[in-house]
Every structure is written in structure tokens, then in C-alpha cells.
Protein backbone atom coordinates (compact mmCIF):
# COMPACT_ATOMS: atom_id res chain seq x y z
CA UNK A 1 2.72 12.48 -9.28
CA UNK A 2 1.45 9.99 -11.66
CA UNK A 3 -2.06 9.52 -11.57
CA UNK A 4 -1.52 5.58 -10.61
CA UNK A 5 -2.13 4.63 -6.76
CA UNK A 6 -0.37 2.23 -4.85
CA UNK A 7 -3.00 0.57 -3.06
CA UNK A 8 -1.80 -0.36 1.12
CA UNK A 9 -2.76 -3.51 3.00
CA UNK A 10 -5.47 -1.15 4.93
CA UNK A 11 -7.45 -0.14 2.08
CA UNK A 12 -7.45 -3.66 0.58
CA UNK A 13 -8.89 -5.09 3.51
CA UNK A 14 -11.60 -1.80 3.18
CA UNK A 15 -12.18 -3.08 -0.06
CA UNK A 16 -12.21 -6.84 0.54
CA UNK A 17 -14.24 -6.62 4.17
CA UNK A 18 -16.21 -4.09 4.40
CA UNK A 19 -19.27 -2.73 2.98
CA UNK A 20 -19.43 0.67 2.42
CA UNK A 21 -16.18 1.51 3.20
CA UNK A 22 -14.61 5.05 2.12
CA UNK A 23 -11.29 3.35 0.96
CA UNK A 24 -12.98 0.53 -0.22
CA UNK A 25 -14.87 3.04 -2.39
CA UNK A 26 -11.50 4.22 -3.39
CA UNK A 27 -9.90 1.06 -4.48
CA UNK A 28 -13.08 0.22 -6.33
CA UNK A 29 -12.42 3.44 -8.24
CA UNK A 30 -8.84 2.87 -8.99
CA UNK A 31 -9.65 -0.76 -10.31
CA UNK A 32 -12.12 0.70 -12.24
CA UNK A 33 -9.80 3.01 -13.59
CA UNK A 34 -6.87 0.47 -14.06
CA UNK A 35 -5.07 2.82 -11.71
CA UNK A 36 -4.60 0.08 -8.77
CA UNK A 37 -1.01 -1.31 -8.04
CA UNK A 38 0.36 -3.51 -5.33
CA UNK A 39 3.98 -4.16 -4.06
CA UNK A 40 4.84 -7.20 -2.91
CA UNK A 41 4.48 -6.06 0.58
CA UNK A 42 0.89 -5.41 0.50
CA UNK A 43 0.74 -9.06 -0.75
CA UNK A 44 2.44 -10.74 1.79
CA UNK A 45 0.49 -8.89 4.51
CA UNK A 46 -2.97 -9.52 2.21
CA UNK A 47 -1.89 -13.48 2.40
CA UNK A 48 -0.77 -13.55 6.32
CA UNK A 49 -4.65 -12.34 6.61
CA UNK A 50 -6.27 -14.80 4.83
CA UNK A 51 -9.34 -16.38 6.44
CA UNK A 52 -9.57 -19.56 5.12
CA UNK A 53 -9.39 -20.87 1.26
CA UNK A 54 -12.06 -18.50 -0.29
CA UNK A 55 -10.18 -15.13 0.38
CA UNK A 56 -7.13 -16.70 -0.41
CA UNK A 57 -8.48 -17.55 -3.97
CA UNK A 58 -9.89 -14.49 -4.25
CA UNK A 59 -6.55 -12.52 -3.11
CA UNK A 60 -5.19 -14.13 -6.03
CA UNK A 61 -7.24 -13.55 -8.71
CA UNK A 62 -6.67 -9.92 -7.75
CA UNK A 63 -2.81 -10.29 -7.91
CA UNK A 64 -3.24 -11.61 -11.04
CA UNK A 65 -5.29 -9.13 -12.27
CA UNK A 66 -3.57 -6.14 -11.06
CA UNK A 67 0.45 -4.25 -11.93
CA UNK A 68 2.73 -5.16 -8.90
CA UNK A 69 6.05 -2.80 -8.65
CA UNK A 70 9.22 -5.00 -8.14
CA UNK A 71 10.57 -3.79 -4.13
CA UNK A 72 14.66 -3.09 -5.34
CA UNK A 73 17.86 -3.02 -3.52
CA UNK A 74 17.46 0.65 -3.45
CA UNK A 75 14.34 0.57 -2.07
CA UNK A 76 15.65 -1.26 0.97
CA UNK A 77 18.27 1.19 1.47
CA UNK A 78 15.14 4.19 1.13
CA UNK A 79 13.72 2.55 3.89
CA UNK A 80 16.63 1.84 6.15
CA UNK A 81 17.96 5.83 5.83
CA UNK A 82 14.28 7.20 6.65
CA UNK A 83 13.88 4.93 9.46
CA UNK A 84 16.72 6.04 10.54
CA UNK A 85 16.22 9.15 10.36
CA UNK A 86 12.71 9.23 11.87
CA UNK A 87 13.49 6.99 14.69
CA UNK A 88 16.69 10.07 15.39
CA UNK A 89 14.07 11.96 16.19
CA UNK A 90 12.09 9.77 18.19
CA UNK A 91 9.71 8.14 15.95
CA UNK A 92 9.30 4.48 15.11
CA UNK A 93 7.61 3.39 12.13
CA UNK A 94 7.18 -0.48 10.98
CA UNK A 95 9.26 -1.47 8.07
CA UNK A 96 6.56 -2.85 5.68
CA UNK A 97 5.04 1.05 5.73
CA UNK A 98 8.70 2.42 4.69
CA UNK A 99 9.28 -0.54 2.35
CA UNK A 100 5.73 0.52 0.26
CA UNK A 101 6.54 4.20 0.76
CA UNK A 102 9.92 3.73 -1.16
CA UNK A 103 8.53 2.00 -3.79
CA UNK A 104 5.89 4.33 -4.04
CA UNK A 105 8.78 7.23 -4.17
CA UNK A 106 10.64 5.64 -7.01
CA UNK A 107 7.22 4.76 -8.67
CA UNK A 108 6.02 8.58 -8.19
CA UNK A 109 3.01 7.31 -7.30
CA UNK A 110 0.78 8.36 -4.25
CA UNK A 111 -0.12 6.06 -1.40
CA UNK A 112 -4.00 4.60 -0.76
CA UNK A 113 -4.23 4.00 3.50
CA UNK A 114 -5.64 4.49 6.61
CA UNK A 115 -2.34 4.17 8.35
CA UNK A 116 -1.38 7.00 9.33
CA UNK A 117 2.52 6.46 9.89
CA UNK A 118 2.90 7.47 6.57
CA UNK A 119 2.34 11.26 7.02
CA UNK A 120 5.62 10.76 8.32
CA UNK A 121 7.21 9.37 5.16
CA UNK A 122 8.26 11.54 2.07
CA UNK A 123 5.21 9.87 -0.24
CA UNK A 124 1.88 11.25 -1.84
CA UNK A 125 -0.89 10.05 0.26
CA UNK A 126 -4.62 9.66 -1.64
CA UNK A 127 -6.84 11.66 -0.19
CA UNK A 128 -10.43 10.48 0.41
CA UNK A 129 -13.58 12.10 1.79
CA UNK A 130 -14.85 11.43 5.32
């Protein structure tokens, strides 16, 4: 696994809201680093968020500032087969989380959340202290 982190909607809003935040300490770290990435996913769900003009500015200074991976054809057809799978055997996961989780699979990068539907995802997961 690279040493990169693709950073999820969850730990963004850590970052962005909270004070104090383990993930929030996390992404801080990665930016720091210049290890941060976002997929186009994470900025969607960042923007749906927004509270008003200030974070929205703010949300885009950070896109600007930091790698997003391209979300390809393949990466649609990642999603589709695990969700398929999973959901075979009773499990049913939202398609943003298997969207990020096949980009981060292509990427071979790990996966910065709190959500936990993607321990059931083939993908790296970042782990932070409690």
C-alpha cells in the first residue's frame, strides 16, 4: 500500500468541524505530509454539506489544494460486482462508500473514515488511535 491516504467525507467533516477530533488529527497529518487525496465522491458529498458560503469557499480552496483521483469506468463496474456480491450475502452498503473504495483499490491507497461499511470492502483502512 502506498503510503498516500484517500481521505472519506467522515474524516473531512472531523477535520473541518470539529475540534480535537482523532480523524481530524489524521487529516491534519496527511496534509501536512502532502499525503491527502480526494475522489470526486468525497467532493460532492463535502459540497451537498455545505453550510452556507464560508465552508463552501473554504471546501474549495482545499480541492484546489489537494490530488483528486479520476472515479473510471472500471471503477463503476468494482463497485457494482462487490455490491453485488455483499448484498448476496445479505449486506447493503451505499454506493458512494464502494465508489471511493474502488478508487482507492486501483489507487493502492488505504482509506481515512469513521464509516464503518468499509470493513466490508476489499480496501486498506487508516488506522487511528482512540
Amino acid at each position: 500500500m502506498s503510503s498516500r491516504i484517500l481521505i472519506d467525507t467522515s474524516a473531512w467533516i472531523d477535520f473541518l468541524r470539529s475540534r480535537g477530533g482523532v480523524l481530524g488529527d489524521a487529516v491534519a497529518r496527511a496534509l501536512s505530509d502532502d499525503t491527502a487525496l480526494l475522489c470526486g465522491v468525497v467532493i460532492a458529498e463535502l459540497l451537498q454539506g455545505a453550510k452556507g458560503q464560508k465552508e463552501r469557499q473554504q471546501l474549495e480552496f482545499l480541492f484546489a489544494n489537494v490530488e483528486c483521483l479520476p472515479v473510471l469506468p472500471d471503477d463503476w463496474h468494482g463497485a457494482g460486482r462487490a455490491l453485488q456480491a455483499l448484498r448476496l450475502s445479505g449486506i447493503t452498503l451505499p454506493l458512494s462508500g464502494a465508489i471511493i473504495a474502488a478508487v482507492a483499490q486501483r489507487h493502492g491507497v488505504s482509506i481515512l473514515t469513521s464509516d464503518a461499511h468499509f470493513q466490508h470492502l476489499s480496501v486498506g483502512l487508516v488506522a487511528t488511535p482512540l
